[in-house]
PDB file of N, CA and C in Angstrom:
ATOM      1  N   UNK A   1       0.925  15.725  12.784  1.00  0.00           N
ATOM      2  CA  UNK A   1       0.690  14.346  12.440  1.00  0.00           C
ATOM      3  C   UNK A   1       1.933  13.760  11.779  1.00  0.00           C
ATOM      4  N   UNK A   2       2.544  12.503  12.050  1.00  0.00           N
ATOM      5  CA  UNK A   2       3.739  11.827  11.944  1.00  0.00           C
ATOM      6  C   UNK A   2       2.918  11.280  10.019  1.00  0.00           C
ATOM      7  N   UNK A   3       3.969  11.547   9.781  1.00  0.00           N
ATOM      8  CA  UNK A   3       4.067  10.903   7.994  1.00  0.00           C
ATOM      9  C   UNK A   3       4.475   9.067   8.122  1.00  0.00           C
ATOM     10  N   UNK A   4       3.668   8.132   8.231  1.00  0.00           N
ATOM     11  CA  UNK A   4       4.278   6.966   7.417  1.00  0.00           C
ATOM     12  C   UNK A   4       4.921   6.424   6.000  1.00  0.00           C
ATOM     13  N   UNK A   5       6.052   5.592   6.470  1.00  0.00           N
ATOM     14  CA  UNK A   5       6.019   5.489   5.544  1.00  0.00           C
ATOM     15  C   UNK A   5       6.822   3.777   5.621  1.00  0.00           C
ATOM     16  N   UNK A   6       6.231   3.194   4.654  1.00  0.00           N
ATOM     17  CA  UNK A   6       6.622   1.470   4.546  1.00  0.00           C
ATOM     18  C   UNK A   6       7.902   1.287   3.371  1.00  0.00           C
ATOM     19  N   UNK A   7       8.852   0.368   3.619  1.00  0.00           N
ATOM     20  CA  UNK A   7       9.107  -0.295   2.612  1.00  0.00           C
ATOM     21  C   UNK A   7       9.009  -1.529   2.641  1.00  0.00           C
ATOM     22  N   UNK A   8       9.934  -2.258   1.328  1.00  0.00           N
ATOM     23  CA  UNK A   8       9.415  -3.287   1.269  1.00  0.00           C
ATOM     24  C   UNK A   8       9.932  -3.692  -0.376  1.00  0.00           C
ATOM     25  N   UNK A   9      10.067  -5.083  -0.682  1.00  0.00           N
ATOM     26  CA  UNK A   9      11.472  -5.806  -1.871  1.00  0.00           C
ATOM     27  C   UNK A   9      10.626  -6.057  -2.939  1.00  0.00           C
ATOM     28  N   UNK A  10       9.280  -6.009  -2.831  1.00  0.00           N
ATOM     29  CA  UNK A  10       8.728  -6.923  -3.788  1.00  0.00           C
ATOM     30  C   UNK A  10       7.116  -6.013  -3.378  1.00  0.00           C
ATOM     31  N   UNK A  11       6.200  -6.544  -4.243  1.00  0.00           N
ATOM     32  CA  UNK A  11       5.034  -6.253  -4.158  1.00  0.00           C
ATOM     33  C   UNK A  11       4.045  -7.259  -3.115  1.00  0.00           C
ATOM     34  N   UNK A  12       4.395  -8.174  -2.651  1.00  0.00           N
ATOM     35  CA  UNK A  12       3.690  -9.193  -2.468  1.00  0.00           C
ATOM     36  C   UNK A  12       4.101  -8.717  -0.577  1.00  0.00           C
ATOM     37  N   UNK A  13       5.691  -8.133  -0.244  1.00  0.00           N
ATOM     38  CA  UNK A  13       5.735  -7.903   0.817  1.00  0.00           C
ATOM     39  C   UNK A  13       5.381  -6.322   1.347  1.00  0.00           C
ATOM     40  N   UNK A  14       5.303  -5.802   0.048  1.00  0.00           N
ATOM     41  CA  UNK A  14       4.569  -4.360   0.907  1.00  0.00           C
ATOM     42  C   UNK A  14       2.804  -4.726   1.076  1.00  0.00           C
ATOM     43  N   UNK A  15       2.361  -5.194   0.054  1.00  0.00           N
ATOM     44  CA  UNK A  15       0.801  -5.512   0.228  1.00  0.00           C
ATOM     45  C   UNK A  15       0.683  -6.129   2.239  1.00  0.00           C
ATOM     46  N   UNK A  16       1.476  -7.230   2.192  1.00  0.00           N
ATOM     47  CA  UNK A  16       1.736  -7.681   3.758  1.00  0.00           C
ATOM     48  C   UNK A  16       1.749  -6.626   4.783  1.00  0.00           C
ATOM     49  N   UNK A  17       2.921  -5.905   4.484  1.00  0.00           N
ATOM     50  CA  UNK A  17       3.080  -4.368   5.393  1.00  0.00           C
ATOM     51  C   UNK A  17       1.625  -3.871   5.568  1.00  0.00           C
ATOM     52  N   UNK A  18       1.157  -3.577   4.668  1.00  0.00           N
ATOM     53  CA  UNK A  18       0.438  -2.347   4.527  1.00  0.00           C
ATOM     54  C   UNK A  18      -1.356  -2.949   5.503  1.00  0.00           C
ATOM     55  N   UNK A  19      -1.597  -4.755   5.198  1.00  0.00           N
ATOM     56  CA  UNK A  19      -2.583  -5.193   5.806  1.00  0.00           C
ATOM     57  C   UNK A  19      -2.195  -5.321   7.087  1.00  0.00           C
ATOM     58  N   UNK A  20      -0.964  -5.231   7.804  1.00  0.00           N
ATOM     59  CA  UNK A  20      -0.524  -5.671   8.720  1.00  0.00           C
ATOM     60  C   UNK A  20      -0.710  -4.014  10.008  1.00  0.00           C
ATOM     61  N   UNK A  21      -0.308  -2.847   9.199  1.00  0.00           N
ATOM     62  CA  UNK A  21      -0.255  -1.288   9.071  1.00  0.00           C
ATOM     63  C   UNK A  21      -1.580  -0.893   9.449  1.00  0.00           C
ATOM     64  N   UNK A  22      -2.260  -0.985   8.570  1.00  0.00           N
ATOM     65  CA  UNK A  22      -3.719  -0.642   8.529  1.00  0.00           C
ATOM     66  C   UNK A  22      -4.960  -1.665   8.352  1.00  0.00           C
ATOM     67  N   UNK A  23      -5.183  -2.139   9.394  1.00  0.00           N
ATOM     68  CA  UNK A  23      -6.232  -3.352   9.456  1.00  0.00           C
ATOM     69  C   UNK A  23      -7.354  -3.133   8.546  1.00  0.00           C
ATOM     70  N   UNK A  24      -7.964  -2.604   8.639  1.00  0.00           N
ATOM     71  CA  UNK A  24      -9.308  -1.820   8.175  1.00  0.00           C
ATOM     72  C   UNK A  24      -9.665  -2.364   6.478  1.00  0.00           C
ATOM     73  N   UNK A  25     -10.660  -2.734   5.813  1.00  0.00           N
ATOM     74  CA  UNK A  25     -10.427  -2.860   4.536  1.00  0.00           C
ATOM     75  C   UNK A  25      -9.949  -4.126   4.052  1.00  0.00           C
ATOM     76  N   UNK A  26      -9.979  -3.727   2.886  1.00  0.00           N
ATOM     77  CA  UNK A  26      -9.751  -5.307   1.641  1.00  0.00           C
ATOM     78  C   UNK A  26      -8.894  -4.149   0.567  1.00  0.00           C
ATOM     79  N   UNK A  27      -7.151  -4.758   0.905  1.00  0.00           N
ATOM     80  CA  UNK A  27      -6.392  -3.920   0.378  1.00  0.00           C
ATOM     81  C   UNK A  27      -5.786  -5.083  -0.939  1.00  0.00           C
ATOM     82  N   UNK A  28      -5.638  -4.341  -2.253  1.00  0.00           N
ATOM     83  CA  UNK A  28      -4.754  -4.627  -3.550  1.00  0.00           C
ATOM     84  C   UNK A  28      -4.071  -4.222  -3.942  1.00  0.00           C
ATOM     85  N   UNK A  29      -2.853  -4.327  -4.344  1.00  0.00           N
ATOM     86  CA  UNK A  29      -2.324  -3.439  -5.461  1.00  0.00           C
ATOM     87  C   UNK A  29      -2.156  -3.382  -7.107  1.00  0.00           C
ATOM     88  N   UNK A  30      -2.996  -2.686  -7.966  1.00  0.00           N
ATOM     89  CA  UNK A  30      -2.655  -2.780  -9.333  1.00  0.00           C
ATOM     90  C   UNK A  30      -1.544  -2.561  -9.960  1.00  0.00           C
ATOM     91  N   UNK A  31      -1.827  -2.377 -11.381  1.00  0.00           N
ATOM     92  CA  UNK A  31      -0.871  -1.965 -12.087  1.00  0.00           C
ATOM     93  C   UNK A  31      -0.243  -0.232 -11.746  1.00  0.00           C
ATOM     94  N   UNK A  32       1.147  -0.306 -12.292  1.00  0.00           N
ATOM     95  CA  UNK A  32       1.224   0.802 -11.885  1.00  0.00           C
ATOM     96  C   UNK A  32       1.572   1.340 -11.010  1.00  0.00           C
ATOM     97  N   UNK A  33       1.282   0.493  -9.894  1.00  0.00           N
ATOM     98  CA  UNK A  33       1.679   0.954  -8.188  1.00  0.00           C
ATOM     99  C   UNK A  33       0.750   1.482  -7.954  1.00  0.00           C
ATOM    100  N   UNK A  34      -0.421   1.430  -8.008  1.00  0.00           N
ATOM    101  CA  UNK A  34      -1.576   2.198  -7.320  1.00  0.00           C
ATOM    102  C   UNK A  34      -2.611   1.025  -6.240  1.00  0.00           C
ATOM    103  N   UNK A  35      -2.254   1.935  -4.699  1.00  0.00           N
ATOM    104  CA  UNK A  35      -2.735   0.701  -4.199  1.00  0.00           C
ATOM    105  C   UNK A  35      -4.056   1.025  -3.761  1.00  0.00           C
ATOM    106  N   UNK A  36      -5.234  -0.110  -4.005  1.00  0.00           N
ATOM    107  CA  UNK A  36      -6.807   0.050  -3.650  1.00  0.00           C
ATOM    108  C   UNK A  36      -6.827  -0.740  -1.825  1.00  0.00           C
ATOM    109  N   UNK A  37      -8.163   0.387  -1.450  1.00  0.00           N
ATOM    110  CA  UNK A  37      -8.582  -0.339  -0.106  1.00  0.00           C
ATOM    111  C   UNK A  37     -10.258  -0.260  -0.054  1.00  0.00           C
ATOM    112  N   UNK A  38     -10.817  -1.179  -0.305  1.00  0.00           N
ATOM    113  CA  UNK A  38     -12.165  -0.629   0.054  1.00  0.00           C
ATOM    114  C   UNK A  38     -12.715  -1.037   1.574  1.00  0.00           C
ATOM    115  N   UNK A  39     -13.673  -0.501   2.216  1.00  0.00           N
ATOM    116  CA  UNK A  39     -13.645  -0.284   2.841  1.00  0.00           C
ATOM    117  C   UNK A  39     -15.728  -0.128   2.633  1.00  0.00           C
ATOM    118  N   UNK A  40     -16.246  -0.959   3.307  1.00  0.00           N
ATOM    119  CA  UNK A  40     -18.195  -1.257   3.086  1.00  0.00           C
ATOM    120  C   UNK A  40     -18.266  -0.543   2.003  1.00  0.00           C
ATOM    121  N   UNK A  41     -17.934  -1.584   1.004  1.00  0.00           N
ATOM    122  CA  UNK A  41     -18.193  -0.732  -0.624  1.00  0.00           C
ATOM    123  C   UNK A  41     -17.612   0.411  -1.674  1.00  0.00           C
ATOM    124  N   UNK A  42     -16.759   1.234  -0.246  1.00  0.00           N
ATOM    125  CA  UNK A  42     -16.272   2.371  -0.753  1.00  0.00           C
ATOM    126  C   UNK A  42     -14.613   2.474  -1.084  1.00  0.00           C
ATOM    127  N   UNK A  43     -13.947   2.600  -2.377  1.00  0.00           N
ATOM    128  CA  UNK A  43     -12.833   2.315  -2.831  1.00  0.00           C
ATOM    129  C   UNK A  43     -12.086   3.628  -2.418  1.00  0.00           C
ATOM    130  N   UNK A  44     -11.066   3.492  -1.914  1.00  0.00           N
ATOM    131  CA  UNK A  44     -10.070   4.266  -1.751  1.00  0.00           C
ATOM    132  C   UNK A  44      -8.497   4.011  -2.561  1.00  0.00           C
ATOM    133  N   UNK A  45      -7.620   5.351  -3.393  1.00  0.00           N
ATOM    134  CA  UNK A  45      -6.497   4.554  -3.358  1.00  0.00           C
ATOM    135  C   UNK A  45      -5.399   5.080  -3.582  1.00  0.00           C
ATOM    136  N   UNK A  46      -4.138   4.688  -3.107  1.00  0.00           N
ATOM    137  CA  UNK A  46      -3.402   5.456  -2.938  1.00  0.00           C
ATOM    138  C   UNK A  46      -1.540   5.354  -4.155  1.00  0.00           C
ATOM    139  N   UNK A  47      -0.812   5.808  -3.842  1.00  0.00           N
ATOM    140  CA  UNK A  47       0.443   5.691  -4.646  1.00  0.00           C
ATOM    141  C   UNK A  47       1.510   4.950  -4.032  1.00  0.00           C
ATOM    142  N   UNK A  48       2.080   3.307  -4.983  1.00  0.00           N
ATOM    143  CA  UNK A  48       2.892   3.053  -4.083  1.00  0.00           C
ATOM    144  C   UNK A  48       4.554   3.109  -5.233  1.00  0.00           C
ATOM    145  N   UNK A  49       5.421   3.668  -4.797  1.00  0.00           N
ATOM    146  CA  UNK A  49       6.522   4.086  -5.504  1.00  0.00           C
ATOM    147  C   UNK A  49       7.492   2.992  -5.577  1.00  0.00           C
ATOM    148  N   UNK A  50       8.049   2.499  -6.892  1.00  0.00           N
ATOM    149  CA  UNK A  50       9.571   1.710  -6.606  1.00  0.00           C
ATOM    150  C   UNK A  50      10.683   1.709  -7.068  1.00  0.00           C
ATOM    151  N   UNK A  51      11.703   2.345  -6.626  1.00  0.00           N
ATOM    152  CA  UNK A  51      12.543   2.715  -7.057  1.00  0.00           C
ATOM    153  C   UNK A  51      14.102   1.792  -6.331  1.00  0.00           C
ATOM    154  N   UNK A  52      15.127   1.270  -7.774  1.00  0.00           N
ATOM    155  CA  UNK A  52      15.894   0.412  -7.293  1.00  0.00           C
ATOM    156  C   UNK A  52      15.347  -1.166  -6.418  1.00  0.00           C
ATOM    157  N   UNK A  53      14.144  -1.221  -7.438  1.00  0.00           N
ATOM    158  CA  UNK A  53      13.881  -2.462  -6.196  1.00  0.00           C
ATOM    159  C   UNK A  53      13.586  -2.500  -5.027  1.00  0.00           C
ATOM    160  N   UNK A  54      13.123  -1.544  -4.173  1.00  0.00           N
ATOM    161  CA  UNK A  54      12.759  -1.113  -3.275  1.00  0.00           C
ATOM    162  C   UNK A  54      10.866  -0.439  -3.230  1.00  0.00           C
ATOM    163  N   UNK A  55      10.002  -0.663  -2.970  1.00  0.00           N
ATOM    164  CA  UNK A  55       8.680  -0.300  -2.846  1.00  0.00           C
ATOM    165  C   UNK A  55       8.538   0.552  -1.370  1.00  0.00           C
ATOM    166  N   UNK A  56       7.981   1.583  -1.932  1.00  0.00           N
ATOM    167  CA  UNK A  56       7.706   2.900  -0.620  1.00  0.00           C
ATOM    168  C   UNK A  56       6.298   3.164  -0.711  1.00  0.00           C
ATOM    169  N   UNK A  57       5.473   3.184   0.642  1.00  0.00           N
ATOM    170  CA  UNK A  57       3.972   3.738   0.480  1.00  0.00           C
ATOM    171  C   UNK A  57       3.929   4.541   1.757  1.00  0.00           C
ATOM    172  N   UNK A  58       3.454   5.676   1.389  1.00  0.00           N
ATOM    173  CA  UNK A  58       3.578   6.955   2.188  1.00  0.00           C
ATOM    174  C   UNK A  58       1.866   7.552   2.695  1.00  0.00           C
ATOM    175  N   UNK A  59       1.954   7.392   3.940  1.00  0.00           N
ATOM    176  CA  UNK A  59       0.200   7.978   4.087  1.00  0.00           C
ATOM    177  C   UNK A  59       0.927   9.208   5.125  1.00  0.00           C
TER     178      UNK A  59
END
């Protein structure tokens, strides 16, 4: 199985990536870099990293 992985400058354009990536769900990102997807009720969520100004989310 191939590793994704997104970047992206800002928070507002990986959130874009990532709805654009994976249709499915009602995706957020909190504090922290932790990004939520739920999905009929059920919350999922994952780690999004930024380093140098740069945002990485890896599934």
């Amino acid at each position: 199985m191939e590793r994704i992985i997104l970047e992206a400058y800002s928070k507002r354009e990986m959130l874009e990536k990532i709805k654009r990536f994976y249709i499915d769900g009602i995706w957020k990102i909190g504090e922290g870099g932790t990004v939520y997807n739920t999905i009929d009720g059920k919350e999922s969520h994952f780690h999004v990293e930024e380093s140098n100004g740069v945002w990485r989310f890896g599934k």
